[in-house]
Protein backbone atom coordinates (compact mmCIF):
# COMPACT_ATOMS: atom_id res chain seq x y z
CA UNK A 1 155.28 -250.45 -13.01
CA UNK A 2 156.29 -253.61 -14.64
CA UNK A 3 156.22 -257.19 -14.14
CA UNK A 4 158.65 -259.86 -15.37
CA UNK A 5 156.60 -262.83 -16.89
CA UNK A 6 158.68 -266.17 -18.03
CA UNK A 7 159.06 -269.65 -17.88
CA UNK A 8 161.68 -271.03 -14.92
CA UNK A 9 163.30 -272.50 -12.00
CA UNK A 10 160.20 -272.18 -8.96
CA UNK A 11 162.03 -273.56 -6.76
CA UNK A 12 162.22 -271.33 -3.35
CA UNK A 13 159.49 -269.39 -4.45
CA UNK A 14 157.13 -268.48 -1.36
CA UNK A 15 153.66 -268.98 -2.96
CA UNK A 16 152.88 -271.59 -6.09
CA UNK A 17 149.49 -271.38 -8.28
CA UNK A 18 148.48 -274.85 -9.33
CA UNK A 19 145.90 -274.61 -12.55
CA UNK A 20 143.88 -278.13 -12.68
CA UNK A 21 141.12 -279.70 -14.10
CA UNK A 22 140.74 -282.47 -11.93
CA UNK A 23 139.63 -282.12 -8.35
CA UNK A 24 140.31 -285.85 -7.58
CA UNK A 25 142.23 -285.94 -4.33
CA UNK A 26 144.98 -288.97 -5.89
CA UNK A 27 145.47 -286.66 -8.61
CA UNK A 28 146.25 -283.51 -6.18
CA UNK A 29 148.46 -285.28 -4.58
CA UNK A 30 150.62 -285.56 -7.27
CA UNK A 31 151.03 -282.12 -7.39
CA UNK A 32 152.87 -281.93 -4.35
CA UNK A 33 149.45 -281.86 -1.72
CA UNK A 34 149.85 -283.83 1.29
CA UNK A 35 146.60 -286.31 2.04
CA UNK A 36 145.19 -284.00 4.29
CA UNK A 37 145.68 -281.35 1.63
CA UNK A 38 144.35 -282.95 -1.44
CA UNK A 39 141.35 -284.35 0.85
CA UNK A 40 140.74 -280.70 2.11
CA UNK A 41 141.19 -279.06 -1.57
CA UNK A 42 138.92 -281.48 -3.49
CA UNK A 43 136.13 -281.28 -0.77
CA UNK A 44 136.32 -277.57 -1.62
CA UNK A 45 136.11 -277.72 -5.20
CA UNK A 46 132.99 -280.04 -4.54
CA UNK A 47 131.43 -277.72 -2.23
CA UNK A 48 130.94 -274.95 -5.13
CA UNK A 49 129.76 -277.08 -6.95
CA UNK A 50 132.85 -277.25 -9.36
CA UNK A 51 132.84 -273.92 -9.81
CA UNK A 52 135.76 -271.87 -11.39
CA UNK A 53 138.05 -270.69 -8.40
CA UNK A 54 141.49 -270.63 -6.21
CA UNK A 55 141.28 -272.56 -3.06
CA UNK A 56 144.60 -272.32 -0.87
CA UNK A 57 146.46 -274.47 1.93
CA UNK A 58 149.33 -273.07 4.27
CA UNK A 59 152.50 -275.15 4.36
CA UNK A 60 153.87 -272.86 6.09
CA UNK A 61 157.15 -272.81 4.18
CA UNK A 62 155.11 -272.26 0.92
CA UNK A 63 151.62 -271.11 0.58
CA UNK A 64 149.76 -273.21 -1.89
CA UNK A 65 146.86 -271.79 -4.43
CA UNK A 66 144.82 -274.24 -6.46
CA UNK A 67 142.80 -272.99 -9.35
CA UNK A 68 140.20 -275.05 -10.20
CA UNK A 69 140.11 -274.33 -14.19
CA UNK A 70 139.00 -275.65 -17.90
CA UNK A 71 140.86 -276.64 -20.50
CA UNK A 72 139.19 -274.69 -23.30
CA UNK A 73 137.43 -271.94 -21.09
CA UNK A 74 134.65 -269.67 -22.95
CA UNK A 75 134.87 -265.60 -22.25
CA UNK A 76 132.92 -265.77 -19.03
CA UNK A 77 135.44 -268.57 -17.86
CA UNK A 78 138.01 -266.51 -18.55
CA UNK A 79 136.77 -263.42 -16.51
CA UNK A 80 136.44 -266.11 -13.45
CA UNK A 81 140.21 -266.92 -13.86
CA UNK A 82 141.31 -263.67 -13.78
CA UNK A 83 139.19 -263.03 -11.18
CA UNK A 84 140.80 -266.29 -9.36
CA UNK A 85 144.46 -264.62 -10.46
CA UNK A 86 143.19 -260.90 -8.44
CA UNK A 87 142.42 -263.29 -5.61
CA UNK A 88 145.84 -264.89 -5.05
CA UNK A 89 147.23 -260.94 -5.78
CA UNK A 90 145.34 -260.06 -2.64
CA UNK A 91 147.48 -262.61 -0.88
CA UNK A 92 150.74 -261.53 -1.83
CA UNK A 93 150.01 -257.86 -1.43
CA UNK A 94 149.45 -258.88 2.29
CA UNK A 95 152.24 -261.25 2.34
CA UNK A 96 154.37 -258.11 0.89
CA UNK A 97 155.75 -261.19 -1.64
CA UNK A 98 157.47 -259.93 -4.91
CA UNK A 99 157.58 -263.30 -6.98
CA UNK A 100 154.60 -265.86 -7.86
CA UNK A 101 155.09 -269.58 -9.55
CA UNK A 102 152.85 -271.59 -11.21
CA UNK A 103 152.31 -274.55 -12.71
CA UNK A 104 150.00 -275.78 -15.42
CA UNK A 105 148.77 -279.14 -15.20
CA UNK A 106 146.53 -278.38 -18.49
CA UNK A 107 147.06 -279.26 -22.13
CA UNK A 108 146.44 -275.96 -23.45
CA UNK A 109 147.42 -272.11 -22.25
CA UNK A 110 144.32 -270.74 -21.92
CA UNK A 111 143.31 -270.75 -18.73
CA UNK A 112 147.16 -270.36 -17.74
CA UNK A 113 147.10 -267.03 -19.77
CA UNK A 114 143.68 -266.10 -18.32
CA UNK A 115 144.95 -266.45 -14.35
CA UNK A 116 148.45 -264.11 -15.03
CA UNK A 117 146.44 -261.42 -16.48
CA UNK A 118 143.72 -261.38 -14.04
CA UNK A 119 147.37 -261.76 -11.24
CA UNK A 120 149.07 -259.37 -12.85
CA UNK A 121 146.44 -256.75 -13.43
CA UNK A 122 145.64 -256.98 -10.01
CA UNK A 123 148.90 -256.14 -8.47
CA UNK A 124 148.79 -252.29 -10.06
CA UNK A 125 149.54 -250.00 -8.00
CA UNK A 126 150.23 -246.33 -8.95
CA UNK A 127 153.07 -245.43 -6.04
CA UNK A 128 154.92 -242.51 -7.62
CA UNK A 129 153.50 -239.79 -5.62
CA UNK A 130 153.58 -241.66 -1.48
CA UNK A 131 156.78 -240.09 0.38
CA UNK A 132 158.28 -243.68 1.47
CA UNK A 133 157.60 -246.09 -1.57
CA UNK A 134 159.45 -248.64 0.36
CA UNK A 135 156.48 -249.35 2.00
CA UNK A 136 154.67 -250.38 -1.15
CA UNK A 137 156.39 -253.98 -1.96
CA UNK A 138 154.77 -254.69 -5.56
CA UNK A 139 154.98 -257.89 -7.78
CA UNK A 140 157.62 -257.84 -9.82
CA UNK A 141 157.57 -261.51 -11.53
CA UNK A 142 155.87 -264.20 -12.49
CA UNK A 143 157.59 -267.35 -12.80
CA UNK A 144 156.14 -270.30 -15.08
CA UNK A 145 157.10 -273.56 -14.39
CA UNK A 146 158.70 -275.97 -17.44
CA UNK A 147 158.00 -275.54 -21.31
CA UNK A 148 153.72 -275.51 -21.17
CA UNK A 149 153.31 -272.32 -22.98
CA UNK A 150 155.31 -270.68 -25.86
CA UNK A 151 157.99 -267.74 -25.28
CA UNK A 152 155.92 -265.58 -27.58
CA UNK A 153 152.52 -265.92 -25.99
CA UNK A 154 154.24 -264.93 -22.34
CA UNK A 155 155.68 -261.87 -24.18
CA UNK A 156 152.57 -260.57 -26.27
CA UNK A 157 150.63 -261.04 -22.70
CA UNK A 158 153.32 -258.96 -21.04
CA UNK A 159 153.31 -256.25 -23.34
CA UNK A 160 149.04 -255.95 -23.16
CA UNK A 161 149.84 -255.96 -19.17
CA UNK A 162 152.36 -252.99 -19.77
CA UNK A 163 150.24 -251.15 -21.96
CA UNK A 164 147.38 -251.09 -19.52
CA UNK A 165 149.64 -250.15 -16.95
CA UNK A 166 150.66 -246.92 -19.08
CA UNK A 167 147.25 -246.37 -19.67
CA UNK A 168 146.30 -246.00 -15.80
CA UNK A 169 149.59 -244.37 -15.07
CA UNK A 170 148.60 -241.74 -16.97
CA UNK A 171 144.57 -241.57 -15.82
CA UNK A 172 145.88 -241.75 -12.66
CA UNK A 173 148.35 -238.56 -12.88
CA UNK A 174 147.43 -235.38 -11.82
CA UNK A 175 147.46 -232.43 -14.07
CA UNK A 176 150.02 -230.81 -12.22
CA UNK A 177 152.14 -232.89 -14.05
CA UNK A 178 150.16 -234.27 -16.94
CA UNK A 179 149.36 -231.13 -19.21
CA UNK A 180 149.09 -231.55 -22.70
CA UNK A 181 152.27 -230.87 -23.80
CA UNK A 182 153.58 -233.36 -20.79
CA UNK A 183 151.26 -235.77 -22.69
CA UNK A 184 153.17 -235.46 -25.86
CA UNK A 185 156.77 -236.39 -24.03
CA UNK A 186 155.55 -238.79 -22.34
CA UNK A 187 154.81 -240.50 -25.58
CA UNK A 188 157.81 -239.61 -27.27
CA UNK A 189 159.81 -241.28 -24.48
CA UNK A 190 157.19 -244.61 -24.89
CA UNK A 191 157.51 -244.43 -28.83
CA UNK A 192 160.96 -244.42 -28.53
CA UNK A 193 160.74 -247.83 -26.21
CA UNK A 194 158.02 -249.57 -28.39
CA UNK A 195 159.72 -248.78 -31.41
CA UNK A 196 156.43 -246.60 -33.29
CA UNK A 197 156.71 -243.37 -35.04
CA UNK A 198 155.46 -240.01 -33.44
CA UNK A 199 155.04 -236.55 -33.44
CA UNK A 200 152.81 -233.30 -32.60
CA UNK A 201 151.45 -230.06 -33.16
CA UNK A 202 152.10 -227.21 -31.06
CA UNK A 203 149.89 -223.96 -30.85
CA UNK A 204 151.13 -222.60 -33.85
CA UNK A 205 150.81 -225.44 -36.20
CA UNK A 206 147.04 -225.96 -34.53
CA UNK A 207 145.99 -222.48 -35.52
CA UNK A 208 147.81 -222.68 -38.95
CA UNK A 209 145.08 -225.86 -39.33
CA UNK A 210 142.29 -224.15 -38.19
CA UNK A 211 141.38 -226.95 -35.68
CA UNK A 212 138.42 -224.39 -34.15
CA UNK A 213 137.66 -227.33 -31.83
CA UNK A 214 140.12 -227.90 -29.89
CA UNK A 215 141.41 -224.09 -29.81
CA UNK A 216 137.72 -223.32 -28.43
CA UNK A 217 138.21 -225.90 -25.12
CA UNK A 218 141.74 -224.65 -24.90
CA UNK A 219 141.07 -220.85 -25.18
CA UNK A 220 140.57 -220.68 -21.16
CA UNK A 221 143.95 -222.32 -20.64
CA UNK A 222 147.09 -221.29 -19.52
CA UNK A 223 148.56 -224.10 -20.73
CA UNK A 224 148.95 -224.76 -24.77
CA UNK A 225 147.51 -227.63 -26.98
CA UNK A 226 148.55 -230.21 -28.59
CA UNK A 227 147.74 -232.14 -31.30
CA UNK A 228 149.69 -235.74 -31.52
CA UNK A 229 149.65 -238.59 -34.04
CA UNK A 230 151.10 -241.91 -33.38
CA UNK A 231 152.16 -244.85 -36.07
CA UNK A 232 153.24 -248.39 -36.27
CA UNK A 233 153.53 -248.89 -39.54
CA UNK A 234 155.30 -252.57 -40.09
CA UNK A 235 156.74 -253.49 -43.12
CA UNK A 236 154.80 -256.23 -43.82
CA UNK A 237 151.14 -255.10 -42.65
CA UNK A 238 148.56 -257.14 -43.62
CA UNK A 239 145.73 -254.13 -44.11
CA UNK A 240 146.20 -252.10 -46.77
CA UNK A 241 145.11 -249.40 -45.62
CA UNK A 242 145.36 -248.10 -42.00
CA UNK A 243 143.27 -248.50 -38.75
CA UNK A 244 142.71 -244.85 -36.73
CA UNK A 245 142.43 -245.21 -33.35
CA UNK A 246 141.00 -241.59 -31.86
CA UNK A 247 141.68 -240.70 -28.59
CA UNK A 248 139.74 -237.83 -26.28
CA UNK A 249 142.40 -236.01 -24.57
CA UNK A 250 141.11 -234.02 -22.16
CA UNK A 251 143.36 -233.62 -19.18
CA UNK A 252 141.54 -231.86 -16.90
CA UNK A 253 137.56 -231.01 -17.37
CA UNK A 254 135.93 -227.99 -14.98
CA UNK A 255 133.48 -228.52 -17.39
CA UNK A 256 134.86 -224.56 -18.01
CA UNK A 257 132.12 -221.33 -17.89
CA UNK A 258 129.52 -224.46 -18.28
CA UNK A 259 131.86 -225.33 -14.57
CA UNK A 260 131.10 -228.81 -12.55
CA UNK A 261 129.90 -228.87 -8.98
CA UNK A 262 132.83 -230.04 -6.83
CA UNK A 263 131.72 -233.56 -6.24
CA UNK A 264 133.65 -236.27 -8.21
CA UNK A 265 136.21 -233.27 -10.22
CA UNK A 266 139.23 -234.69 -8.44
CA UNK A 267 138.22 -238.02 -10.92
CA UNK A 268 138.24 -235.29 -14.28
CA UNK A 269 142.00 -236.11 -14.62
CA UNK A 270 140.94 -238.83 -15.85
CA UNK A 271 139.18 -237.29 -18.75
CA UNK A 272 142.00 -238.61 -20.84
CA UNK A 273 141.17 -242.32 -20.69
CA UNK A 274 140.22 -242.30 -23.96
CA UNK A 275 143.46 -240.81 -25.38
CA UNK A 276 145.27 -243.02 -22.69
CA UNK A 277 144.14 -246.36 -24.59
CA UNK A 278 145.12 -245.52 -28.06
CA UNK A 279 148.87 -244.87 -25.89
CA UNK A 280 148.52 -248.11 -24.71
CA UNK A 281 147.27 -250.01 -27.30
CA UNK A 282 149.84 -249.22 -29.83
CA UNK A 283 152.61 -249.18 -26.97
CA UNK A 284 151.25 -253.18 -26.92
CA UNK A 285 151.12 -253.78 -30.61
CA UNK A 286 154.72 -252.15 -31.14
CA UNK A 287 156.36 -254.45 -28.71
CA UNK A 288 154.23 -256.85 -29.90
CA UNK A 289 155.34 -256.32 -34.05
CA UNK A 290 151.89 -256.95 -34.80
CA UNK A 291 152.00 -257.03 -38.44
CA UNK A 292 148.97 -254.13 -38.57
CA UNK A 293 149.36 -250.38 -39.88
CA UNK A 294 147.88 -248.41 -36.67
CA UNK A 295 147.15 -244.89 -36.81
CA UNK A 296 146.83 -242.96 -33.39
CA UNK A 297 145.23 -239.83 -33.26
CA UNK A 298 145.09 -237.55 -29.64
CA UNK A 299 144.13 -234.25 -29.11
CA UNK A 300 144.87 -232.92 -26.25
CA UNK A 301 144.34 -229.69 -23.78
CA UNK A 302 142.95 -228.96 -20.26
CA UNK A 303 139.14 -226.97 -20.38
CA UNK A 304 139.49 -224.25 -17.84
CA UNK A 305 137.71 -221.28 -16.86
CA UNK A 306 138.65 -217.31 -17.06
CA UNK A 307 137.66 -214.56 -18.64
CA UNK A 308 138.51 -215.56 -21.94
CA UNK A 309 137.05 -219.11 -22.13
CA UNK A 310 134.37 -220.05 -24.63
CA UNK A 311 130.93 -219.87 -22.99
CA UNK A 312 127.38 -221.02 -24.24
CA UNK A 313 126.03 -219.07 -27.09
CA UNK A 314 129.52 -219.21 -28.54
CA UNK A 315 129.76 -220.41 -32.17
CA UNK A 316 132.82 -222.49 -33.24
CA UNK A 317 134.35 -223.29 -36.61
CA UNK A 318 136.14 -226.58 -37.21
CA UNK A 319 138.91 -228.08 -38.60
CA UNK A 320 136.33 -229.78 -41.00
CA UNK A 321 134.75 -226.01 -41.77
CA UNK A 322 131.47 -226.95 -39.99
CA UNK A 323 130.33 -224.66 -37.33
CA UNK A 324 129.00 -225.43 -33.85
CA UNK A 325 126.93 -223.45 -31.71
CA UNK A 326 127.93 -224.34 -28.10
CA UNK A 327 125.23 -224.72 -25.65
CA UNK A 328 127.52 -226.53 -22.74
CA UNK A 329 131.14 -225.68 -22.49
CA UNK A 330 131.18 -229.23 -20.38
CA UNK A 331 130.60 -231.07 -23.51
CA UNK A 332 134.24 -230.24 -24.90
CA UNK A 333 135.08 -233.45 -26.02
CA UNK A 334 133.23 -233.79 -29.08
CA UNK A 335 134.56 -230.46 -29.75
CA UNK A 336 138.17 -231.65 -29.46
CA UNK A 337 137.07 -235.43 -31.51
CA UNK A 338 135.52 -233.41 -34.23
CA UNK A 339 138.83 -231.62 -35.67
CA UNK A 340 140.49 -235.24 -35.00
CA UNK A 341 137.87 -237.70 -36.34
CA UNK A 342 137.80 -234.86 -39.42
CA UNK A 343 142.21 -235.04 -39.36
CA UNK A 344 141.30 -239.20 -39.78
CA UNK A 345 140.12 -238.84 -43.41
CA UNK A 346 143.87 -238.00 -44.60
CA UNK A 347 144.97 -241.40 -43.90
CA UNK A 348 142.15 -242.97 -45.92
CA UNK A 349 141.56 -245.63 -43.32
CA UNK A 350 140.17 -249.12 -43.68
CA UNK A 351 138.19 -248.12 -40.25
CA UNK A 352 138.35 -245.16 -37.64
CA UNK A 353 137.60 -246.14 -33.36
CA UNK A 354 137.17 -242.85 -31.70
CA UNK A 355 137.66 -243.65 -27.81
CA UNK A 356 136.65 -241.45 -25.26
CA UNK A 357 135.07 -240.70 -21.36
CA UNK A 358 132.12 -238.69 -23.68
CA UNK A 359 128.94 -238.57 -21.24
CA UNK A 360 127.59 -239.40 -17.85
CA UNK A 361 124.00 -240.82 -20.13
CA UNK A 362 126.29 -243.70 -20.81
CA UNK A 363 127.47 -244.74 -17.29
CA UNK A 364 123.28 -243.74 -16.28
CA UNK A 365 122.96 -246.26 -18.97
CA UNK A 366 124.62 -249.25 -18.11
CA UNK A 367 126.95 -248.63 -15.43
CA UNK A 368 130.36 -249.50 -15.27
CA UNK A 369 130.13 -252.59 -16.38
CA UNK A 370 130.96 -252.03 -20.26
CA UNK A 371 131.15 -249.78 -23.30
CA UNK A 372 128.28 -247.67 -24.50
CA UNK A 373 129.43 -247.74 -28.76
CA UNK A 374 128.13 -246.85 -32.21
CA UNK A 375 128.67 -247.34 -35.68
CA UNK A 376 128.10 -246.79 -39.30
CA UNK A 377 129.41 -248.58 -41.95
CA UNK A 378 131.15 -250.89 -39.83
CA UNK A 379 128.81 -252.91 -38.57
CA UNK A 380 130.84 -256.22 -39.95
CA UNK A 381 134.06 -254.51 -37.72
CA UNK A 382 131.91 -253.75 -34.84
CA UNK A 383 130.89 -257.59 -34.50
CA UNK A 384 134.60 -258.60 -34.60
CA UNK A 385 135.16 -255.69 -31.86
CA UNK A 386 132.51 -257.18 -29.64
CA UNK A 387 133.72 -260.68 -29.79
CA UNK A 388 137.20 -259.28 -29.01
CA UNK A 389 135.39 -257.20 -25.89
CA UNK A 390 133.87 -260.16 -24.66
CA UNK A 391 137.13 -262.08 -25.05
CA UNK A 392 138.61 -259.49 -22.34
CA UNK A 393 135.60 -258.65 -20.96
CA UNK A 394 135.13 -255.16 -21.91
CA UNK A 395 131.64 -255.73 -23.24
CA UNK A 396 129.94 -253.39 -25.96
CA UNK A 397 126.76 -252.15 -26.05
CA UNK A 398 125.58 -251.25 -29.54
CA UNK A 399 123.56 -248.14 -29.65
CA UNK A 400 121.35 -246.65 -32.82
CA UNK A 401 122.29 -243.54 -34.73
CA UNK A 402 118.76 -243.42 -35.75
CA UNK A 403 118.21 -240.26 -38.30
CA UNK A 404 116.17 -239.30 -36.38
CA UNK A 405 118.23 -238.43 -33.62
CA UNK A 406 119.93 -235.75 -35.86
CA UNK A 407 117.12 -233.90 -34.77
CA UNK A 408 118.19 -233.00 -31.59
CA UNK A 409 121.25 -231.39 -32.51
CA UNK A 410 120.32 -228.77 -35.08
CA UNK A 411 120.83 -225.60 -34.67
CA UNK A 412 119.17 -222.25 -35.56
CA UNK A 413 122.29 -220.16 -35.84
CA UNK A 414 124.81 -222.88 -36.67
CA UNK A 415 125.49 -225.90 -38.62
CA UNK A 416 124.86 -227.67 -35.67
CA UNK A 417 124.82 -227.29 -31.35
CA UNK A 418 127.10 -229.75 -29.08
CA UNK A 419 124.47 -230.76 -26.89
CA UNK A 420 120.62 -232.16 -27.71
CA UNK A 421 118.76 -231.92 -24.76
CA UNK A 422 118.07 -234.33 -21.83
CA UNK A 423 117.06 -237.58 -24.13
CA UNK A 424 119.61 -239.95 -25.31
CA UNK A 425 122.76 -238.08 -24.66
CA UNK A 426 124.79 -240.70 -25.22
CA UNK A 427 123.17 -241.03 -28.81
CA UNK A 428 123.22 -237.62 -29.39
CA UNK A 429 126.76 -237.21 -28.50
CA UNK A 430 127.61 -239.84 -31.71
CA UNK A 431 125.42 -238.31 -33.73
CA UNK A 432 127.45 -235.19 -33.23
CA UNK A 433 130.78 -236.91 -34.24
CA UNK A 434 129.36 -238.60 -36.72
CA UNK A 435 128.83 -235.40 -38.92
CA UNK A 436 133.06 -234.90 -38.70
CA UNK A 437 133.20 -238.65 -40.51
CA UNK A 438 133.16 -239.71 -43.83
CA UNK A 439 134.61 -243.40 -43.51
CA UNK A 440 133.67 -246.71 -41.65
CA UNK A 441 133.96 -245.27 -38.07
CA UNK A 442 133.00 -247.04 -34.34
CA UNK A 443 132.07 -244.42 -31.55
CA UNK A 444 133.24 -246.14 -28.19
CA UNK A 445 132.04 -244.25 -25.10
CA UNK A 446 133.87 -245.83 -22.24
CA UNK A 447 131.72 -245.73 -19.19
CA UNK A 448 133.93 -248.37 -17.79
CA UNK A 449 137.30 -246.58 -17.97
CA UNK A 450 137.03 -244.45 -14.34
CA UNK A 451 136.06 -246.25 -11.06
CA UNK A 452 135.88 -245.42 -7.86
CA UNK A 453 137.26 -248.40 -6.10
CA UNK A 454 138.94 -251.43 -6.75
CA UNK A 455 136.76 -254.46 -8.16
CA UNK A 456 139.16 -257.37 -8.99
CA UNK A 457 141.70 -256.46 -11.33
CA UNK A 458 140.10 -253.44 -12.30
CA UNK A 459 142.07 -250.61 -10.33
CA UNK A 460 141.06 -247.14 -9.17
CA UNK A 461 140.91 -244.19 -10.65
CA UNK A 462 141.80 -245.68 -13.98
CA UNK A 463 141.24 -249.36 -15.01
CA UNK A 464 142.86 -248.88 -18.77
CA UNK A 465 139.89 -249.60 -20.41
CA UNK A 466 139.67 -249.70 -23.86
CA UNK A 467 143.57 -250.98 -24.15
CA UNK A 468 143.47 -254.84 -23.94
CA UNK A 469 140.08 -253.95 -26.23
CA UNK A 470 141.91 -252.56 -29.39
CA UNK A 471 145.04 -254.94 -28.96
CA UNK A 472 142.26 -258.17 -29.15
CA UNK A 473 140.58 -256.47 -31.53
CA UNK A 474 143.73 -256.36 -34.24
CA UNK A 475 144.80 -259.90 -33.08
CA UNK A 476 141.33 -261.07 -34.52
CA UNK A 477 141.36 -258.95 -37.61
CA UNK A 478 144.90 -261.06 -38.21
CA UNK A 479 143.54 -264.31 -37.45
CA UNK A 480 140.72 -263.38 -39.81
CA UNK A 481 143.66 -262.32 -42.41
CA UNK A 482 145.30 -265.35 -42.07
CA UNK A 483 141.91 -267.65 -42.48
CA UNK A 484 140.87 -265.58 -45.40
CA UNK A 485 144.44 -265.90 -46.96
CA UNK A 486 144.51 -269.97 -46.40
CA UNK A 487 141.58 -269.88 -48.22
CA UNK A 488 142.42 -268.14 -50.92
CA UNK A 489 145.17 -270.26 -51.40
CA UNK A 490 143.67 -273.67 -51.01
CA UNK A 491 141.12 -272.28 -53.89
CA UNK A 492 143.81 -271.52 -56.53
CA UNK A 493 145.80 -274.25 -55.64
CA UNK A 494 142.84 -276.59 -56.65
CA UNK A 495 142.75 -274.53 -59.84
């Protein structure tokens, strides 16, 4: 699915988004309101007490949405907007409408940006599998009116829009389709359109590496693994050296010998959504030509059950030469992110992210509502990643990797076991991975990337969590570049 997003003509378009800061009814009505409409739209605005929010009249030619906005709008603000933009989606889902214009009566882009992404977002839908899609009439553009934002900013939001839209498209397909090695074209066919470098490891080349991890999870499958690595390397990056972005790519979890009860394992398709943000992310900062070296990192297999899968008591050697004992077959993922996060150190990055649907202790924890992570020796790069999660509202929760905690995972036959009990799992589970790194590394846990039903803009199954995340999160590091670099400058110009 995608969605044209550009400044134009509006006339003849069927529904128009006004953005304002001023509820005064004189004012409305120089947007085009008629008395009765201004009266009835200010009265609203007054009635919530001001509140961020889209209020609508019928002209029955043209159906009319005001937002009532900031100018400078903090991160909550921002969440209300888009929230306001998934409102007026609603609409024209209903209204089976195709195009949107709006108009921004504010001096600053903001709040404009804030109420297409929220619009836009909303208006996923993931059709490819109903037997008449021509009953499913989606959005396919949004139409800004005059010169109020610049060319670039409507194409850098497009491209985060399309990259979370790859990452639910493939959350949301089943594994029918999506096996690993499926994974790996689909990439190649989206590195080929975003313009980054890619390639991956069959079988053979796997084994040659001695990646014990993700051969383990795999050994019940029919279907082969695959290791994949994804780079945008610009030629004029500002970071020296490169960020890693680790993905979990399980596509299907039984949760193997270790097997799940039946309830909720039509969602463990989605077992991916970690892997499926590093593909969107970099799909984003590609298009984008974000001047940043990434580094993506996915492995990838299904974790099945016969009569030659792993079971518990098993011991496992990695890719790093540690050796697991495996308690729980259904904690494959820090099996698979072991050989991975270990693969990382090659590239000699600046920082490693390691993203991934890990444990159910950290949607117990805090719901769905945010991101369980960790770190360690990156806790100046984790602050910058939670200001860029509260910026999109994908909100981190930092967690300890107390020493402590190593405790729990040692092992009497091993170097260490893959599970450490029923007490802080979703500690445990980092302290695990953390034994694979030897770098600055964040542990993400993304309790928010699978959801049962729709909530705003977030979409069911998968809500592409973690992709708007990482693209923020190197837009910051550059504005942070840039600062530092003015600085600099001004300094040895004074000398």
């Amino acid at each position: 699915m995608k969605i044209k997003i550009h400044t134009g003509n509006i006339s003849g378009i069927a529904t128009r988004v006004i953005i304002i800061d001023n509820s005064d009814a004189a004012f409305l009505q120089k947007q085009g309101l008629s008395n009765e409409e201004a009266e009835y739209i200010s009265y609203q605005i007054k009635e919530c007490g001001g509140a961020i929010d889209a209020f609508s009249v019928n002209q029955y030619k043209q159906y009319v949405w005001v937002i009532n906005a900031v100018k400078n709008p903090n991160p909550t603000q921002k969440e209300k907007l888009r929230i306001a933009g998934a409102k007026i989606a609603s609409s024209l889902k209903t209204k089976k409408q195709t195009s949107v214009a709006i108009e921004n009566t504010l001096t600053s882009t903001e709040s404009l940006l804030a109420v297409i992404e929220g619009l836009a977002l909303a208006s996923y839908e993931f059709i490819k599998y109903f037997s008449d899609k021509k009953d499913k009439v989606l959005l396919q553009e949004i139409i800004v009116a005059g010169k109020v934002v610049d060319d670039k900013e409507l194409e850098e939001i497009t491209h985060v829009i399309h990259g979370t839209f790859i990452s639910r498209d493939l959350v949301n397909e089943p594994v029918q389709y999506l096996t690993a090695r499926r994974l790996s074209k689909e990439i190649e066919k989206l590195s080929r359109e975003a313009g980054f470098s890619f390639e991956y490891f069959g079988k053979k080349k796997i084994e040659s590496l001695k990646m014990g991890g993700l051969l383990g999870v795999n050994q019940g499958s029919l279907e082969e693994p695959t290791f994949n690595i994804l780079e945008w390397k610009p030629t004029k990056a500002k970071n020296k050296k490169p960020l890693v972005l680790v993905g979990k790519g399980v596509v299907y979890d039984t949760g193997g010998s270790s097997l799940k009860t039946s309830a909720g394992m039509e969602q463990m398709k989605g077992d991916m959504a970690g892997a499926a943000a590093v593909v969107g992310s970099i799909y984003a900062i590609a298009k984008s030509k974000l001047p940043y070296h990434v580094v993506g990192l996915i492995p990838a297999t299904d974790n099945r059950i016969d009569n030659t899968s792993i079971v518990p008591g098993d011991i496992l050697t990695t890719y790093s030469g540690k050796t697991v004992e495996v308690l729980n077959t259904d904690a494959e993922g820090r099996l698979i992110l072991a050989d991975a996060l270990h693969y990382a150190s090659k590239y000699n990055p600046e920082l490693v992210i390691d993203l991934a649907t890990l444990t159910g202790a950290a949607v117990v924890a805090i719901g769905e509502m945010g991101i369980v992570g960790m770190e360690k020796n990156a806790s100046e790069q984790f602050a910058v990643l939670e200001e860029s999660g509260w910026n999109v509202y994908e909100r981190l929760v930092k967690f300890p990797l107390w020493e402590e905690y190593a405790e729990f995972i040692k092992s009497n036959i091993a170097d260490i076991k893959n599970i450490g009990g029923p007490m802080a799992g979703a500690i445990t589970a980092g302290k695990f991975l953390e034994h694979f790194t030897s770098y600055p590394w964040i542990h993400l846990d993304l309790s928010n990337a699978l959801i049962s039903n729709n909530k705003h803009y977030l979409t069911s199954l998968g809500t592409g969590a973690g992709t708007r995340l990482l693209v923020e999160f190197v837009k910051n590091n550059l504005k942070k570049e840039t600062k530092s670099n003015a600085v600099k400058n001004k300094k040895q110009g004074r000398n």
